[in-house]
N, C-alpha and C. Protein backbone atom coordinates (compact mmCIF):
# COMPACT_ATOMS: atom_id res chain seq x y z
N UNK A 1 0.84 -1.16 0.00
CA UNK A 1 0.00 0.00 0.00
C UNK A 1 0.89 1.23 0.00
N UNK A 2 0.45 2.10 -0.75
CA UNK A 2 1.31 3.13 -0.75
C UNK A 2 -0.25 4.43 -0.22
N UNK A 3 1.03 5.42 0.41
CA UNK A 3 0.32 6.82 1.03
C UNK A 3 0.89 8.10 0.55
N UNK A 4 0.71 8.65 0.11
CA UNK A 4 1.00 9.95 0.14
C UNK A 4 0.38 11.50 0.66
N UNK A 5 1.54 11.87 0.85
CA UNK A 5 0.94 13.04 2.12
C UNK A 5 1.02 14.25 1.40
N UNK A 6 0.20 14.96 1.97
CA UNK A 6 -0.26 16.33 1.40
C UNK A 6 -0.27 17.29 2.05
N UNK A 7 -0.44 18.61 2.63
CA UNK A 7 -0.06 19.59 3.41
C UNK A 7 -1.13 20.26 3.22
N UNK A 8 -2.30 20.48 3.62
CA UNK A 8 -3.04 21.46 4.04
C UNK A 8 -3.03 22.66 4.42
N UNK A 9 -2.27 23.92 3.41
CA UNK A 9 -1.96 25.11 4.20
C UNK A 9 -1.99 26.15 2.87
N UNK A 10 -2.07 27.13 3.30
CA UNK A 10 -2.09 28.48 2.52
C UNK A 10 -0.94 28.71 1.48
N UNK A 11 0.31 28.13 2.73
CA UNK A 11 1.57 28.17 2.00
C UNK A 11 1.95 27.36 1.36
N UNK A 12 1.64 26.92 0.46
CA UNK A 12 1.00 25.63 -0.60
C UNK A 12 0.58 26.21 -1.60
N UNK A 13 0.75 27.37 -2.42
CA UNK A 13 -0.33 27.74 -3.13
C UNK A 13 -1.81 27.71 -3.15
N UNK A 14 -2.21 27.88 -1.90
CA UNK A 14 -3.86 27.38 -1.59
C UNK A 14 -4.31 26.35 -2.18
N UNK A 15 -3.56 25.13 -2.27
CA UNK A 15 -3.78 24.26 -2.79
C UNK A 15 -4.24 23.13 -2.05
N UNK A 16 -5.28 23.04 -2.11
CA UNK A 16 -6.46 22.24 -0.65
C UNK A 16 -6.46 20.94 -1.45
N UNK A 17 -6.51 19.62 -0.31
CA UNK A 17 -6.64 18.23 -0.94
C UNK A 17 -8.31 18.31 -0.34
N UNK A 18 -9.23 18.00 -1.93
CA UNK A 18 -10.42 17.81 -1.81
C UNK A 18 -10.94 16.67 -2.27
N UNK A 19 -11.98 15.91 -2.21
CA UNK A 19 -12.27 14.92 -2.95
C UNK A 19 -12.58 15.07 -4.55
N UNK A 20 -12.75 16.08 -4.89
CA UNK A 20 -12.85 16.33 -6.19
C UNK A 20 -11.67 16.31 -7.17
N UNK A 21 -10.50 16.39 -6.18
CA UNK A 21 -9.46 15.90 -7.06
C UNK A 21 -8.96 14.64 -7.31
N UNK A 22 -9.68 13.71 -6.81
CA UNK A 22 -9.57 12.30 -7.34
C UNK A 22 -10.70 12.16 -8.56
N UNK A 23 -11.98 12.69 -8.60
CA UNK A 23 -12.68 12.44 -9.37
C UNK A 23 -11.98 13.24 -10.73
N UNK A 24 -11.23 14.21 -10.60
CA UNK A 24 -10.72 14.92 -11.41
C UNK A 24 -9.51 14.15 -12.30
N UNK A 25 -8.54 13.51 -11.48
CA UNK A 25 -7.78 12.80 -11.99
C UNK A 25 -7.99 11.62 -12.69
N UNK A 26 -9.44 11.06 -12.39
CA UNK A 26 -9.64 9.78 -13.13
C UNK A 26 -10.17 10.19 -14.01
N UNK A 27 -10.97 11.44 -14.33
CA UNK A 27 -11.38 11.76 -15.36
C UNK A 27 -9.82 11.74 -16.63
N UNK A 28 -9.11 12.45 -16.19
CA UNK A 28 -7.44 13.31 -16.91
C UNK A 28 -7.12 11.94 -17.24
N UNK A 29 -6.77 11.05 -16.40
CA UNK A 29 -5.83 9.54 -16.57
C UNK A 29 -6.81 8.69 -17.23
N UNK A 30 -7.93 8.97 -17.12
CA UNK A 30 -9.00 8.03 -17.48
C UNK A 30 -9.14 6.31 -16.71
N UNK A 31 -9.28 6.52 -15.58
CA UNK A 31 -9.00 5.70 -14.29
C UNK A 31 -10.23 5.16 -14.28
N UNK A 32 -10.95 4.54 -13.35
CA UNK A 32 -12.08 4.33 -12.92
C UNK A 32 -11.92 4.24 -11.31
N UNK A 33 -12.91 4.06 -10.31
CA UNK A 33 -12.06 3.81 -8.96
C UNK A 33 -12.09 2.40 -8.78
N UNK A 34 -12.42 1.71 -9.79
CA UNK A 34 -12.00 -0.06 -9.14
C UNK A 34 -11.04 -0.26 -9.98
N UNK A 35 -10.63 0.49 -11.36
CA UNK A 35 -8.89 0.56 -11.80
C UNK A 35 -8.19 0.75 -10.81
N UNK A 36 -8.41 2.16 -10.54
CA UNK A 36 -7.33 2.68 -9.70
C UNK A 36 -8.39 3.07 -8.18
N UNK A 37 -8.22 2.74 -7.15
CA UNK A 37 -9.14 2.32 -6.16
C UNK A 37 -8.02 3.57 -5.11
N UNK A 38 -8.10 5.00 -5.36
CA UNK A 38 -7.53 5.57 -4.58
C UNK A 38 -8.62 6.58 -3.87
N UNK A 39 -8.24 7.10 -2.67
CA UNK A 39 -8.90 7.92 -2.06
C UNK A 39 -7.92 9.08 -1.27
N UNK A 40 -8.92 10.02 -1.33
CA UNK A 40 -8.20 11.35 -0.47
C UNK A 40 -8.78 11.44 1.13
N UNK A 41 -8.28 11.49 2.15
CA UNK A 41 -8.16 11.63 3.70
C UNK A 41 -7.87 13.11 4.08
N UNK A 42 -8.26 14.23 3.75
CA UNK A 42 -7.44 15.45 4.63
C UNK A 42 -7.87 15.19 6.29
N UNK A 43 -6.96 15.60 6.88
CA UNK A 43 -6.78 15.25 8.36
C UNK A 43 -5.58 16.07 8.52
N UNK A 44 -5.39 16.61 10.16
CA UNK A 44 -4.41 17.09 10.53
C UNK A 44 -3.70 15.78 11.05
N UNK A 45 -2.03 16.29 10.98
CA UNK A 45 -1.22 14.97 11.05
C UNK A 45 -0.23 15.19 12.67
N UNK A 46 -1.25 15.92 12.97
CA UNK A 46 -0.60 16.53 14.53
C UNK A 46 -2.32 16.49 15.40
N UNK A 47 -3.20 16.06 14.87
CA UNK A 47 -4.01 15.37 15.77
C UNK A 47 -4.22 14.33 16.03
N UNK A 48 -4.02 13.29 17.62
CA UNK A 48 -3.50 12.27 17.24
C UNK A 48 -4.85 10.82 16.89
N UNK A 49 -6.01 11.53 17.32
CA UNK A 49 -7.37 11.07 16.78
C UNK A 49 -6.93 11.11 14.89
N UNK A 50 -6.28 11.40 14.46
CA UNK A 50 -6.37 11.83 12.85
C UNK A 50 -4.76 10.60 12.78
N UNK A 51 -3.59 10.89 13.43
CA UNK A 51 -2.27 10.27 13.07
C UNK A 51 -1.66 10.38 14.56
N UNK A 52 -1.86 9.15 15.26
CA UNK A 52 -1.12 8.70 16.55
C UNK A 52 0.51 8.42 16.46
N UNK A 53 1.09 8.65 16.81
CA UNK A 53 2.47 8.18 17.52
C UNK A 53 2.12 6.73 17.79
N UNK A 54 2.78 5.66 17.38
CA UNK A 54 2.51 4.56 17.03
C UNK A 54 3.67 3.70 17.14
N UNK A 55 4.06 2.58 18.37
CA UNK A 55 5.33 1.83 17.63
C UNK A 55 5.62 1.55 16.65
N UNK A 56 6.63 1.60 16.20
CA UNK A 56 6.90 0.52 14.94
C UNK A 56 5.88 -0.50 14.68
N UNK A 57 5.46 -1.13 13.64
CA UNK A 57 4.79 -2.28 14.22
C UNK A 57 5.35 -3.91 13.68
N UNK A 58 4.58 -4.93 14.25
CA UNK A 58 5.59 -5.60 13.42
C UNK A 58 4.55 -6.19 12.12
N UNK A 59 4.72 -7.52 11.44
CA UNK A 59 4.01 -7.88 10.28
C UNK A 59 2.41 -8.12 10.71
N UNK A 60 2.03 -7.47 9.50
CA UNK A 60 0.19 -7.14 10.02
C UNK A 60 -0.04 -8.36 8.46
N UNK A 61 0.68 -8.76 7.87
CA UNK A 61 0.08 -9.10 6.81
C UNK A 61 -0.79 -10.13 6.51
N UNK A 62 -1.07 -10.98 7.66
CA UNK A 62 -2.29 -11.84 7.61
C UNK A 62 -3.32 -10.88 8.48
N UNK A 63 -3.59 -9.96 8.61
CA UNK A 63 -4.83 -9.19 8.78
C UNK A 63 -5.95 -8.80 7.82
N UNK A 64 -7.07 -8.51 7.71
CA UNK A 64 -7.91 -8.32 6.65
C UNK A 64 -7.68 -6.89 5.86
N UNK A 65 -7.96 -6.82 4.77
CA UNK A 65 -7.74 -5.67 4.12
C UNK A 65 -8.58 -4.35 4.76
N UNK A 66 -8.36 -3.43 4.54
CA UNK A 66 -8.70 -2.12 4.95
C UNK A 66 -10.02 -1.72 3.80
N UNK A 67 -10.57 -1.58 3.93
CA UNK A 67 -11.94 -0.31 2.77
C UNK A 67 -11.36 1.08 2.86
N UNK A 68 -10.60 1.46 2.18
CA UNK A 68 -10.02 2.97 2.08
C UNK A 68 -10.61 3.87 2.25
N UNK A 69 -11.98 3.53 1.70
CA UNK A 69 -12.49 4.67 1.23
C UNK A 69 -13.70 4.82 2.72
N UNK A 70 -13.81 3.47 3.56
CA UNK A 70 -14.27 3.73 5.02
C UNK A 70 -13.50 4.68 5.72
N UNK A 71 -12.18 5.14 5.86
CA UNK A 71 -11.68 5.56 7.09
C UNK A 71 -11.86 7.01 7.20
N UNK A 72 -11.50 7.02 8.19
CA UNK A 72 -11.99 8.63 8.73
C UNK A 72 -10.52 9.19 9.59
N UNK A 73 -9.35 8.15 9.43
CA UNK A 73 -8.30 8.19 10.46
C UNK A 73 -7.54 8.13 9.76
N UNK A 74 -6.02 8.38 9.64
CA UNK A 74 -4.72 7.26 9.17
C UNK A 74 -4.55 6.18 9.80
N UNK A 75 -5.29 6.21 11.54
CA UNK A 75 -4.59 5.37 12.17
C UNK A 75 -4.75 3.94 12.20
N UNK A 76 -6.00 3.46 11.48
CA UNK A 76 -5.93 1.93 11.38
C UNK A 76 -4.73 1.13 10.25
N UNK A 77 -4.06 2.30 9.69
CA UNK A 77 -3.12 2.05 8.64
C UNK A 77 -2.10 1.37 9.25
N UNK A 78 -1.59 1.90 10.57
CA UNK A 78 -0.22 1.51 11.06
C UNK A 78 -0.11 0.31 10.73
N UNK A 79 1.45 0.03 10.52
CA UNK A 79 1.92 -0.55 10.06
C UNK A 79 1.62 -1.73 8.75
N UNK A 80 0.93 -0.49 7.97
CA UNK A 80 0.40 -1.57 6.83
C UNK A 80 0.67 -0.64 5.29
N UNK A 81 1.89 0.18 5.26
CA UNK A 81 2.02 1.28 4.27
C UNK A 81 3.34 0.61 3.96
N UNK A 82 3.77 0.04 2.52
CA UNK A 82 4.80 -0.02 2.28
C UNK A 82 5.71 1.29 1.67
N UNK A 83 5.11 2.30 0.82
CA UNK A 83 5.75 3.33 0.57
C UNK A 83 4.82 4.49 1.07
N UNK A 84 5.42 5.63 1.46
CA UNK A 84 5.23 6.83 1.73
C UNK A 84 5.45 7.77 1.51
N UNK A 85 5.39 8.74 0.36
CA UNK A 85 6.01 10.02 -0.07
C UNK A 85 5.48 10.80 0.61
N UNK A 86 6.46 11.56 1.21
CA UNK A 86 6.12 12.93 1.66
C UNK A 86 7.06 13.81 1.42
N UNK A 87 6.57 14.37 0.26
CA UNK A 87 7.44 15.96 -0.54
C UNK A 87 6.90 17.25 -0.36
N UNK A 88 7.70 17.54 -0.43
CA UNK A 88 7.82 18.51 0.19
C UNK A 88 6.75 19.57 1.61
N UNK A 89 6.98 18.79 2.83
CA UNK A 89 6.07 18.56 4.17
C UNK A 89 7.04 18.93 5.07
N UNK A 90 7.87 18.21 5.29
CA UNK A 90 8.52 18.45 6.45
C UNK A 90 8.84 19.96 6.78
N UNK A 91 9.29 20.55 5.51
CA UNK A 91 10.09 21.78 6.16
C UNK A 91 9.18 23.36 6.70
N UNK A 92 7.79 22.79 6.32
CA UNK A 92 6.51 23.45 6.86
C UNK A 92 6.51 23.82 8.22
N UNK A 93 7.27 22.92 8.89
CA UNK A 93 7.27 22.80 10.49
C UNK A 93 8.95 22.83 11.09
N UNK A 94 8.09 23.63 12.40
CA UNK A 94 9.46 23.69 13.13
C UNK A 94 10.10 21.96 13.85
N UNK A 95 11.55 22.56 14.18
CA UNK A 95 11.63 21.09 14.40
C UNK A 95 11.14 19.90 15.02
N UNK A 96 10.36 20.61 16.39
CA UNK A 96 9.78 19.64 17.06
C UNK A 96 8.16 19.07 15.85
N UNK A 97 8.22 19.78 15.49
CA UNK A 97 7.09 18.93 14.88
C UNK A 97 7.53 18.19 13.59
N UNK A 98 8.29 18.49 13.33
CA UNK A 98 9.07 17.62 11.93
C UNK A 98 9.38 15.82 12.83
N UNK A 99 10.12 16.12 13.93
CA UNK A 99 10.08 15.12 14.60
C UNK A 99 9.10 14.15 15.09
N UNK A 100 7.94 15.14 15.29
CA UNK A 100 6.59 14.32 15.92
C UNK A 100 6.37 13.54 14.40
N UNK A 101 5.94 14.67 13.23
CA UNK A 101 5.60 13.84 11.59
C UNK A 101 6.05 12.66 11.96
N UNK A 102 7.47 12.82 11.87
CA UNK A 102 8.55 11.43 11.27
C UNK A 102 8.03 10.24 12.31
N UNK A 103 7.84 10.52 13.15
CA UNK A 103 7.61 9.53 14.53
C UNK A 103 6.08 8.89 14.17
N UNK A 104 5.02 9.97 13.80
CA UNK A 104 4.13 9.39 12.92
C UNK A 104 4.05 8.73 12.07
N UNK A 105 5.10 8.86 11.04
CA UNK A 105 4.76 8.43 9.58
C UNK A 105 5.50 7.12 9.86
N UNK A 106 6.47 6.99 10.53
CA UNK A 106 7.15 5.62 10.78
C UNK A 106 6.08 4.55 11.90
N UNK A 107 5.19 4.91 12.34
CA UNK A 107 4.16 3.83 12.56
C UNK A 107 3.68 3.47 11.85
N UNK A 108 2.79 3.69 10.92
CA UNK A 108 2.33 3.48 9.29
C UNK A 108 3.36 2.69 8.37
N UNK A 109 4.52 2.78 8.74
CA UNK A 109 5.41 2.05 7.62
C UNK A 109 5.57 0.75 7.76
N UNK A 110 5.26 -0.27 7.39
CA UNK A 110 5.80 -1.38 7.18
C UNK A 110 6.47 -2.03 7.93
N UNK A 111 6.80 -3.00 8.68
CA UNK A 111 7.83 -3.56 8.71
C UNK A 111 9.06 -4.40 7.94
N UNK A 112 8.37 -4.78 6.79
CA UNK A 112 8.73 -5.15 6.00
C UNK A 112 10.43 -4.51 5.71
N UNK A 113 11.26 -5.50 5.59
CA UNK A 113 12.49 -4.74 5.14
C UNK A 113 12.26 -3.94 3.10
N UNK A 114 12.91 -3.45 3.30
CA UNK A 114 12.44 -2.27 1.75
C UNK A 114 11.33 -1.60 2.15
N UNK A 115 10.42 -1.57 2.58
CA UNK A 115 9.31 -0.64 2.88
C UNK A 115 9.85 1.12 3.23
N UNK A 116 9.45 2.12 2.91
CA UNK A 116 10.25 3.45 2.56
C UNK A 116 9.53 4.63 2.99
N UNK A 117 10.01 5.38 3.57
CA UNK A 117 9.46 6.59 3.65
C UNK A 117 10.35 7.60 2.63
N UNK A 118 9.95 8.77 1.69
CA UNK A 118 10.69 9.52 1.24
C UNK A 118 10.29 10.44 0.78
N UNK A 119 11.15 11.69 -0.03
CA UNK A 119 10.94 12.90 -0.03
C UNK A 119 11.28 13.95 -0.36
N UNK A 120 11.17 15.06 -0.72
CA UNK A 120 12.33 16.08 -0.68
C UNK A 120 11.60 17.06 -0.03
N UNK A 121 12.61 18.06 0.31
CA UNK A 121 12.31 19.65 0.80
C UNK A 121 12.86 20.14 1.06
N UNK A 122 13.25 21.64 1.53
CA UNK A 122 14.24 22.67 1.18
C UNK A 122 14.91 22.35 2.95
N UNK A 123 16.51 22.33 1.96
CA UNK A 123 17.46 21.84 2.38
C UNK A 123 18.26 22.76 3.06
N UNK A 124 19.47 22.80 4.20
CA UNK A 124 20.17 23.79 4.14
C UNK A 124 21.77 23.05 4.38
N UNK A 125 22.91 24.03 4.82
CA UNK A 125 24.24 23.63 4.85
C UNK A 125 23.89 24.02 6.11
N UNK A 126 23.57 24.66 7.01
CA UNK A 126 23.44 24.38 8.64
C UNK A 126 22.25 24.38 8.51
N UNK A 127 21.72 23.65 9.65
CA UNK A 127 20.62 23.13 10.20
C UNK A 127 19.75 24.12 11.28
N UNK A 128 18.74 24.67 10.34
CA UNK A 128 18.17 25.85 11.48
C UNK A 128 16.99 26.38 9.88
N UNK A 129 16.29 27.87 10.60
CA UNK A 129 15.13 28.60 9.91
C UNK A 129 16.11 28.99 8.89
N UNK A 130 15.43 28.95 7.60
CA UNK A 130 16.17 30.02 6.53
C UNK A 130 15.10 30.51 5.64
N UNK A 131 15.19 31.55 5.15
CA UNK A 131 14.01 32.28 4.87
C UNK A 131 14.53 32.38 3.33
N UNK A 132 15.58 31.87 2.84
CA UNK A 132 16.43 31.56 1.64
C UNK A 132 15.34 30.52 0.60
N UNK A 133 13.77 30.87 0.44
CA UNK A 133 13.35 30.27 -0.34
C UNK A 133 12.04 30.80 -1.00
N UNK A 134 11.21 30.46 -1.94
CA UNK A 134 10.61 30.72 -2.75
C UNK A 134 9.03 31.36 -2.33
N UNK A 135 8.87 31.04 -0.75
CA UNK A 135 7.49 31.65 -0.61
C UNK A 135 8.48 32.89 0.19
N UNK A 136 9.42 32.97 0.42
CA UNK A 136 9.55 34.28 1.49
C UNK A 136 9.31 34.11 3.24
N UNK A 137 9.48 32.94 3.45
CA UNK A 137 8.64 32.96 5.03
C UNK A 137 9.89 31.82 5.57
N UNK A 138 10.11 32.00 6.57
CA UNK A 138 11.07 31.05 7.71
C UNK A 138 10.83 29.94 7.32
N UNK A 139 11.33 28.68 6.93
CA UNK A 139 11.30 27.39 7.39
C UNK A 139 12.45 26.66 7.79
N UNK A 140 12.10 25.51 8.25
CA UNK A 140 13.15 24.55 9.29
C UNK A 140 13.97 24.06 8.25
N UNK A 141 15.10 24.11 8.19
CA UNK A 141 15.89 22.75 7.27
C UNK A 141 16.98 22.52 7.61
N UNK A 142 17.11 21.20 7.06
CA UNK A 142 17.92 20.44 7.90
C UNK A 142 18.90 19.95 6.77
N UNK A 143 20.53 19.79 7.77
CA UNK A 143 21.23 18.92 6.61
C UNK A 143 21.26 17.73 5.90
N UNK A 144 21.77 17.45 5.14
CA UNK A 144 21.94 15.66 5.06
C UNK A 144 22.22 15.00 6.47
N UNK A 145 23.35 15.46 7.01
CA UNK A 145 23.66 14.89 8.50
C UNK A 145 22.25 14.55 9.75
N UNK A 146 21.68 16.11 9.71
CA UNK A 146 20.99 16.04 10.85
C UNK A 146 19.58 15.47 10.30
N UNK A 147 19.38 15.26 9.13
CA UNK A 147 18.61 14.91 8.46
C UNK A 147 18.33 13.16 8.65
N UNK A 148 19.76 12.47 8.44
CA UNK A 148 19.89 11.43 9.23
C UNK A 148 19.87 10.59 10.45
N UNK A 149 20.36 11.78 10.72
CA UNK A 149 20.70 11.72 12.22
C UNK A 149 19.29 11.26 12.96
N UNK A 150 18.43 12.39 12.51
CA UNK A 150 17.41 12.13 13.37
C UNK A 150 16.41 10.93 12.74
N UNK A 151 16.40 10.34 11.61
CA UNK A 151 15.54 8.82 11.45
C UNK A 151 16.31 8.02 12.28
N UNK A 152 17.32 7.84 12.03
CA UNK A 152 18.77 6.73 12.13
C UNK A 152 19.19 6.93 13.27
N UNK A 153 18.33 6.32 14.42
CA UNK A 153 18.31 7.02 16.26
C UNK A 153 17.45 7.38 16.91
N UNK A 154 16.67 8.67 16.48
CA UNK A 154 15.46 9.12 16.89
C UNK A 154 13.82 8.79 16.57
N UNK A 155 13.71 8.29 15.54
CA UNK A 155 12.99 7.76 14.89
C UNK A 155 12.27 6.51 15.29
N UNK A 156 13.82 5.85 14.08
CA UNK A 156 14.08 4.14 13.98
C UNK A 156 15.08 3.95 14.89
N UNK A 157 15.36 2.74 15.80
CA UNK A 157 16.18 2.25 16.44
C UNK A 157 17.16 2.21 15.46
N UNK A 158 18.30 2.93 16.19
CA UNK A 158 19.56 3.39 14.92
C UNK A 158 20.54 1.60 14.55
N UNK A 159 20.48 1.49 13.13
CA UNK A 159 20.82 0.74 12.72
C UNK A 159 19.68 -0.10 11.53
N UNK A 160 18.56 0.15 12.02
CA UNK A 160 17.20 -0.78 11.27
C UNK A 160 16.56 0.19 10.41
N UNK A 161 17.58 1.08 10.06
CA UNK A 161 16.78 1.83 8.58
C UNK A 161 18.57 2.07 8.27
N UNK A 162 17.99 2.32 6.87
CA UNK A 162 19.07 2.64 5.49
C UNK A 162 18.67 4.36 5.01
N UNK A 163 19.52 5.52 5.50
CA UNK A 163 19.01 6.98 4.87
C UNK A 163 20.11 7.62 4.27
N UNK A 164 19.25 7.65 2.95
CA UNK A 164 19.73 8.21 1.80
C UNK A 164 19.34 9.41 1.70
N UNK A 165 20.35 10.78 1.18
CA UNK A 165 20.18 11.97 1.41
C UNK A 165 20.97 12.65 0.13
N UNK A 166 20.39 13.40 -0.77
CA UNK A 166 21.25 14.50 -1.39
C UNK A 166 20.65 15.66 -1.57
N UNK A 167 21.88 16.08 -0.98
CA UNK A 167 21.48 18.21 -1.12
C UNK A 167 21.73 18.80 -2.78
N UNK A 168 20.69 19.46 -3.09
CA UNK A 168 21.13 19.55 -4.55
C UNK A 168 21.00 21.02 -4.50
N UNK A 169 22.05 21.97 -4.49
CA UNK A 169 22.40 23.28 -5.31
C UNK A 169 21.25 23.98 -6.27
N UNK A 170 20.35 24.84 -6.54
CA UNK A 170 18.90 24.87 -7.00
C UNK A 170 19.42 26.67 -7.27
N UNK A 171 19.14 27.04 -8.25
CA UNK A 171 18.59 28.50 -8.79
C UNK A 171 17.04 28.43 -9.31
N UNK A 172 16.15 28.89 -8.80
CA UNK A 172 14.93 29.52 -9.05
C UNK A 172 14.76 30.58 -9.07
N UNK A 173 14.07 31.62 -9.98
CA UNK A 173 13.88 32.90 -9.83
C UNK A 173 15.17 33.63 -9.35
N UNK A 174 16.51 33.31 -9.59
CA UNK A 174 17.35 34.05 -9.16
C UNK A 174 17.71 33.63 -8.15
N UNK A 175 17.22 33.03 -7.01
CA UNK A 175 17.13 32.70 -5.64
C UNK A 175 18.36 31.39 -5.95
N UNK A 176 19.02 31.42 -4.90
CA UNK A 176 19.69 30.26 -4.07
C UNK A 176 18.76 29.15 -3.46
N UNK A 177 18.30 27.56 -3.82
CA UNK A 177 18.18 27.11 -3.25
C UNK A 177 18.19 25.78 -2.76
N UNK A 178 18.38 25.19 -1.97
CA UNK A 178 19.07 23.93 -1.24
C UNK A 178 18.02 23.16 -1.41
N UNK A 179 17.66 21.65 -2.49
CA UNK A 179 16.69 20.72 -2.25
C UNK A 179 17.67 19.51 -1.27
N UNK A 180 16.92 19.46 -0.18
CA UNK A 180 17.26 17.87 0.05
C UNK A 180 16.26 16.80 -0.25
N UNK A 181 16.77 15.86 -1.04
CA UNK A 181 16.50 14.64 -1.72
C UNK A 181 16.64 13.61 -0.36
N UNK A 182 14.97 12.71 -0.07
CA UNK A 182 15.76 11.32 1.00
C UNK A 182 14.46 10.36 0.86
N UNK A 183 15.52 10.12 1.39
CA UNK A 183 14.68 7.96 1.23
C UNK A 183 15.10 7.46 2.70
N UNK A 184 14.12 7.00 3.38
CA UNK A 184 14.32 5.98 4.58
C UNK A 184 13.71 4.90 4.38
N UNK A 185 14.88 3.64 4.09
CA UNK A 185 14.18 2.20 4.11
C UNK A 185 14.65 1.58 5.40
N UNK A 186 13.59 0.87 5.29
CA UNK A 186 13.70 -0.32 6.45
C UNK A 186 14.91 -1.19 6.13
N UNK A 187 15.73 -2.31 7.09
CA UNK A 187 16.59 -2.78 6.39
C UNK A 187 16.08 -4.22 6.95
């Protein structure tokens, strides 16, 4: 099962996840929903009725399948998400809540070895607010290092994930800016 996360905010280009954009996309792709059997969830991911803090979990895979399109939570998901994109999310939030996300999104993941969380978002060479980006407003970013640091320890019990990280050098509009590129697999 794969999830992908979305950001609910202004600073997004007012770009709201509604249900009409699934009906929209199957129209564009020409999908049907028992082709493609996807659904949209907006929920805050810092309420924990919506996305709990969750152990790790371990293999759910003789459990019954989920009805997607029943839930009203993320949380009956835990540990039943083999991939997870979340692009550009994290750097929305200050650090303690980047931390809470990650601590979230890694209940939902898999146990499965290869199972992945990943992502990009604006990156920096020290680790702190930089206002060095394209909407104009403070955000958190983090290096490759601390970027690691904190799945690989804080997260995941350091050693039982694999994090992959590249900072990529970026001109937009003139602007300087830092993407970090990452992948956290299970190992």
């Amino acid at each position: 099962m794969v999830i992908r996360c979305f950001c609910e905010s202004s600073l997004v280009n007012n770009l709201y996840v509604r249900a009409e954009l699934l009906t929209l996309s199957h129209e564009r792709f020409r999908t049907t929903p028992s082709s493609y059997p996807g659904c949209l969830l907006p929920g805050d991911v810092f309420n924990s009725a919506f996305l709990r803090i969750a152990e790790s979990s371990s293999d759910v895979s003789s459990t019954p399948a989920i009805d997607l399109s029943s839930l009203e939570s993320l949380n009956p998901l835990h540990g039943r998400i083999s991939v997870i994109n979340a692009t550009r999310l994290f750097h929305l939030f200050n650090e303690d809540k980047q931390l809470h996300l990650a601590r979230a999104l890694a209940g939902l993941l898999s146990a499965q070895p290869g199972s992945v969380i990943c992502g990009d978002q604006i990156g920096a060479l020290k680790k702190g607010f930089t206002g060095n980006n394209l909407l104009g407003s403070q955000l958190f970013a983090h290096t490759p290092e601390t970027w690691a640091s904190m799945w690989n320890g804080n997260v995941f019990e350091k050693g039982s994930v694999k994090v992959e990280t590249d900072l990529l050098d970026r001109s937009v509009h003139g602007k300087q800016l830092f993407l970090l590129r990452w992948s956290v697999t299970r190992l």
